[in-house]
N, C-alpha and C. Protein backbone atom coordinates (compact mmCIF):
# COMPACT_ATOMS: atom_id res chain seq x y z
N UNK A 1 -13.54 25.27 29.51
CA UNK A 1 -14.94 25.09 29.24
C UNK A 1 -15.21 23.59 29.14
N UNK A 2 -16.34 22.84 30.22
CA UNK A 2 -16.58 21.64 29.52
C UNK A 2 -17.97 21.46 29.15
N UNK A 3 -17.24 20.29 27.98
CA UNK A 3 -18.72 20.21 27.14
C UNK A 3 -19.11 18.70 27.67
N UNK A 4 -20.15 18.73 27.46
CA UNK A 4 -21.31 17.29 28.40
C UNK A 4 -20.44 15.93 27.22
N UNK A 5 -20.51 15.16 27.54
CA UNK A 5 -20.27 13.91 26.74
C UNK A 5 -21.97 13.55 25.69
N UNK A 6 -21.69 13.44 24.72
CA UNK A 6 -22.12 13.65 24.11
C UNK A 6 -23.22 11.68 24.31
N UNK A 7 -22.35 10.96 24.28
CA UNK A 7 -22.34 9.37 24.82
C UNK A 7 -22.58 8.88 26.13
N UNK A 8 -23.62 8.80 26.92
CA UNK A 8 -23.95 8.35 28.00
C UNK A 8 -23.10 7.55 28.78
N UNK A 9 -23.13 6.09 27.43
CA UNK A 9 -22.58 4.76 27.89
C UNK A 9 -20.84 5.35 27.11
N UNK A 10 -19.66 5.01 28.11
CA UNK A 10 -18.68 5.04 28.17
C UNK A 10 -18.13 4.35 27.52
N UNK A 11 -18.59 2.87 27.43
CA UNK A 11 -18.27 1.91 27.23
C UNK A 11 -17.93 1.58 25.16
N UNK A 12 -16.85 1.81 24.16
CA UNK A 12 -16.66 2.13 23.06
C UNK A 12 -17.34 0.77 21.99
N UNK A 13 -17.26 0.14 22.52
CA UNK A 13 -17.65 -1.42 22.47
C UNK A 13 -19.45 -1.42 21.69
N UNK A 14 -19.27 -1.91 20.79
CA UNK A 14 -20.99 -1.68 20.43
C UNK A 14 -22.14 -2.74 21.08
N UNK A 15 -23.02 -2.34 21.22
CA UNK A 15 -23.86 -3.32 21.84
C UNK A 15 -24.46 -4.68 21.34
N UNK A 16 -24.18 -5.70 21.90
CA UNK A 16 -24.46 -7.35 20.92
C UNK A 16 -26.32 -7.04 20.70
N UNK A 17 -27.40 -6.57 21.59
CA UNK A 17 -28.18 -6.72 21.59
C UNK A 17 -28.62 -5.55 20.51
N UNK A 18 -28.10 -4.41 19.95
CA UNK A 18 -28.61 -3.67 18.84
C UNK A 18 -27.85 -3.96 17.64
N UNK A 19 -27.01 -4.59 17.41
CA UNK A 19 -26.07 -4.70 16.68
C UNK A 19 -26.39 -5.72 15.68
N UNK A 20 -26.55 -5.36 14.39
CA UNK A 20 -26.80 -6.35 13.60
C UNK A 20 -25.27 -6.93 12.67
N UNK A 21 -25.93 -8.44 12.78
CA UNK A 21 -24.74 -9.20 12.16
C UNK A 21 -23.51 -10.00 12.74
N UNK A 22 -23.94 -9.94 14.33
CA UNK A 22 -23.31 -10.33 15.45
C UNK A 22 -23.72 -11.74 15.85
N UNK A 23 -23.26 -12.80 15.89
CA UNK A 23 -23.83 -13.66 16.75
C UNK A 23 -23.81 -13.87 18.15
N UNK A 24 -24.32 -14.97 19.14
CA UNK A 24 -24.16 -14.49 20.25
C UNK A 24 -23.01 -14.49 20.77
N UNK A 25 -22.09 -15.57 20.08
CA UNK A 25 -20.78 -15.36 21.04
C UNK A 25 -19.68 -14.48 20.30
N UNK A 26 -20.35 -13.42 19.35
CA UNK A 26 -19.50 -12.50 19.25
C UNK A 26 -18.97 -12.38 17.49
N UNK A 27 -19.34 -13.74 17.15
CA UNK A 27 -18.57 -13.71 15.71
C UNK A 27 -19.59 -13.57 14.57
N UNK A 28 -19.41 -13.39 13.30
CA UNK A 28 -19.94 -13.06 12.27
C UNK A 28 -20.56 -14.20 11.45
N UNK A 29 -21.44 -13.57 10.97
CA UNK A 29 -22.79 -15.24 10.23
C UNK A 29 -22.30 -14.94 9.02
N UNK A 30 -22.03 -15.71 8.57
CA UNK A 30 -21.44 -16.14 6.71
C UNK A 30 -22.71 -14.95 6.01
N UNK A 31 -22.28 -14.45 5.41
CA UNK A 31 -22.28 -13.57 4.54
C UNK A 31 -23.13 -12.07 5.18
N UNK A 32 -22.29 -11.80 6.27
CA UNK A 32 -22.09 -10.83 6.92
C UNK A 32 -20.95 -10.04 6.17
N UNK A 33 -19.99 -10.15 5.69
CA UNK A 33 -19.04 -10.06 5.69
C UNK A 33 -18.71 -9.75 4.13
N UNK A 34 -17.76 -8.78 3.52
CA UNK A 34 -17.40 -8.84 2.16
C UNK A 34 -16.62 -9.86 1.61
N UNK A 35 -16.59 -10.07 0.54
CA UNK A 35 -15.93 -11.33 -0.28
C UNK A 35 -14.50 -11.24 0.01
N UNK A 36 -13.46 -11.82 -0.08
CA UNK A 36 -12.00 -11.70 0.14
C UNK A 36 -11.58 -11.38 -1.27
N UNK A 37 -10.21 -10.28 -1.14
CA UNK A 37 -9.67 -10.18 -2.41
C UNK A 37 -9.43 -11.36 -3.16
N UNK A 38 -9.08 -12.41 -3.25
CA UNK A 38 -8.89 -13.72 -4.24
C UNK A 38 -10.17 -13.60 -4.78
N UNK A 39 -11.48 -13.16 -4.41
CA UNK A 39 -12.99 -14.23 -5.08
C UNK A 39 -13.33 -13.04 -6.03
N UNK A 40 -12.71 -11.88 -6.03
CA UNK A 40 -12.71 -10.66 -7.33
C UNK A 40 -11.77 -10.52 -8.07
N UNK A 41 -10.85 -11.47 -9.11
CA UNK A 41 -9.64 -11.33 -9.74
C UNK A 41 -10.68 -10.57 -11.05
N UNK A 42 -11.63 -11.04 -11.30
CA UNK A 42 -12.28 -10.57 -12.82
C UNK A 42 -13.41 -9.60 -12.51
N UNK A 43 -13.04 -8.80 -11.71
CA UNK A 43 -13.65 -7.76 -11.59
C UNK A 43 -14.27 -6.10 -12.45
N UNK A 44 -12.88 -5.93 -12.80
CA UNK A 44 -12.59 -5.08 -13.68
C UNK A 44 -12.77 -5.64 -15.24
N UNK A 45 -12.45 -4.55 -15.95
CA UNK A 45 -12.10 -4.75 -17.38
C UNK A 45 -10.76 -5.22 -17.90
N UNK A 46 -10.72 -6.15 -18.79
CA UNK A 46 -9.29 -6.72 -19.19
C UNK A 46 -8.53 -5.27 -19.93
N UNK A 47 -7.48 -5.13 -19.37
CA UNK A 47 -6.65 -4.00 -20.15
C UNK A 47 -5.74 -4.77 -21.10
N UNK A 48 -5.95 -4.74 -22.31
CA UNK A 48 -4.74 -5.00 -23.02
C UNK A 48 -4.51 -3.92 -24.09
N UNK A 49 -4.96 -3.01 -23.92
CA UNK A 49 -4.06 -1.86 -24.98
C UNK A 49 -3.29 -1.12 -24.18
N UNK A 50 -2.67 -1.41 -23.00
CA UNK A 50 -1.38 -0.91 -23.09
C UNK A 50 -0.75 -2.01 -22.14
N UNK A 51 -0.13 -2.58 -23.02
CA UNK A 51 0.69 -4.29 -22.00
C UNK A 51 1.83 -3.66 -21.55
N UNK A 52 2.41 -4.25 -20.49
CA UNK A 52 3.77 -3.21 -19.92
C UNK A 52 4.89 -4.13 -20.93
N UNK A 53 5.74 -3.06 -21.01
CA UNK A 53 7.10 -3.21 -21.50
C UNK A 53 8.09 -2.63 -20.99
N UNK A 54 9.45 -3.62 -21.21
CA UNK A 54 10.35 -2.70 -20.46
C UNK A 54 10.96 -1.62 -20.41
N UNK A 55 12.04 -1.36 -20.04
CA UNK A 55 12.60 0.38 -19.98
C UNK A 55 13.33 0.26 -21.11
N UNK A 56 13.06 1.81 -21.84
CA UNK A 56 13.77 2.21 -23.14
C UNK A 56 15.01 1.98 -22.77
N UNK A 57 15.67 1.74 -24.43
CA UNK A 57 17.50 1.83 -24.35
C UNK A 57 17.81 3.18 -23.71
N UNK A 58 17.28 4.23 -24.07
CA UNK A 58 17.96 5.69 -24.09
C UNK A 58 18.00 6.01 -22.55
N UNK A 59 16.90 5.90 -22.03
CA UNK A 59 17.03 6.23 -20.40
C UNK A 59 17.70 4.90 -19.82
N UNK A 60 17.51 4.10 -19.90
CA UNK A 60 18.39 3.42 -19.22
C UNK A 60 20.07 3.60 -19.33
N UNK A 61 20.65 3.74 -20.67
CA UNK A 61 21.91 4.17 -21.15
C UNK A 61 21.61 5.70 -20.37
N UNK A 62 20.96 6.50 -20.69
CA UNK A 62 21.54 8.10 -19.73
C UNK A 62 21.96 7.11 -18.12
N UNK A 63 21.15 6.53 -17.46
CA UNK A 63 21.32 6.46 -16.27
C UNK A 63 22.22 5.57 -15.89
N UNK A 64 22.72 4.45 -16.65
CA UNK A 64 24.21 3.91 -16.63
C UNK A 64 25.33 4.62 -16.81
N UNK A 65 25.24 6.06 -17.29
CA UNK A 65 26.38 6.97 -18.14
C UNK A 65 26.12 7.86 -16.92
N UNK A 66 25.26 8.06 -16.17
CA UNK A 66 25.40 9.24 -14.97
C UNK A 66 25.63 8.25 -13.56
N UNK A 67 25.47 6.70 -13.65
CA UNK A 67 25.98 6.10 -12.32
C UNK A 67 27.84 6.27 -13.48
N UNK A 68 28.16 5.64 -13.76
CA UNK A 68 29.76 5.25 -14.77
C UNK A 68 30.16 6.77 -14.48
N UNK A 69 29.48 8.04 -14.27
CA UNK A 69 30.25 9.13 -14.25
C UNK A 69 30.66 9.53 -13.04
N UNK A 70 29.91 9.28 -11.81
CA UNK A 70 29.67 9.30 -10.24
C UNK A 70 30.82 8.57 -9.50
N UNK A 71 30.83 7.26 -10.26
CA UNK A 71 31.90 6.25 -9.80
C UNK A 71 33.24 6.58 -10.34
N UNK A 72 33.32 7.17 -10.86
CA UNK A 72 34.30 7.61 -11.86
C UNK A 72 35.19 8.67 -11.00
N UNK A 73 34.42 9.58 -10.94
CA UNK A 73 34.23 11.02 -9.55
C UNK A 73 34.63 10.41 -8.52
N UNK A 74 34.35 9.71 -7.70
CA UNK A 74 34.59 8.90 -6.44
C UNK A 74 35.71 8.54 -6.62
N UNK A 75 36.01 7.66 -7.54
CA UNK A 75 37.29 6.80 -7.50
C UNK A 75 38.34 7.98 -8.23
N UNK A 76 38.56 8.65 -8.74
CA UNK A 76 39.60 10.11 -8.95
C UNK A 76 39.74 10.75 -7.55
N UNK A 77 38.51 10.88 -6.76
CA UNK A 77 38.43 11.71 -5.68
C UNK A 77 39.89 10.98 -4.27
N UNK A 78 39.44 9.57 -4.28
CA UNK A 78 40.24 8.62 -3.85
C UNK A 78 41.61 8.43 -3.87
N UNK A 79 41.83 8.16 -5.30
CA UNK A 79 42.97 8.42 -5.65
C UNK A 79 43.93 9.58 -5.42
N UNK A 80 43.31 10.90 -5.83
CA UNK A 80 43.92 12.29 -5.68
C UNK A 80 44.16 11.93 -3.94
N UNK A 81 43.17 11.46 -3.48
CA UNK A 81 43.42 11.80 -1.65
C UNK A 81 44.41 11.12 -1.17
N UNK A 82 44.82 9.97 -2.06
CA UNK A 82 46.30 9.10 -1.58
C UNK A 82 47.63 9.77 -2.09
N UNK A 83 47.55 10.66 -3.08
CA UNK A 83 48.72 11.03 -3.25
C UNK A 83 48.89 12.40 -2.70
C-alpha cells in the first residue's frame, strides 16, 4: 500500500526564507540561542542538608572481607592445581 508523502518539498533542510533566527549566511544572531552550561552554575537551590560523605567502615570492611575471600579461593584453587 502506498501512502502520498505527506511533504511536497523533499528537501529535509528548513527553509532560510521562513525560518526564524537564521541569518543570511546561515548562522545564528546572538541571543537566538540558549545560555551555555557555565552562565547557570546558581541556578538551583544550594543543598546543604545532605553534604556527601564517604563510605561507611562496615560496607566497605564486608567488601574487603568478600574481595580477601575470592583471592584467597583463587590462590588455594592454584595451588591445589600444581600439586
Amino acid at each position: 500500500m502506498n501512502h502520498p508523502n505527506p511533504n511536497p518539498d523533499p528537501n529535509p533542510d528548513p527553509d532560510p526564507d521562513r525560518t526564524t533566527g537564521l541569518d543570511a549566511g546561515g548562522g545564528v544572531p546572538p541571543g537566538e540561542t540558549p545560555p551555555a552550561e557555565s552562565s547557570m552554575p546558581g541556578a538551583g537551590p544550594q543543598e546543604t542538608h545532605n553534604p556527601p560523605t564517604g563510605w561507611a567502615k562496615a560496607p566497605l570492611a564486608l567488601i574487603m572481607l568478600v574481595v580477601a575471600a575470592v583471592a584467597a579461593l583463587f590462590i588455594a584453587f592454584a595451588v591445589l592445581r600444581l600439586l
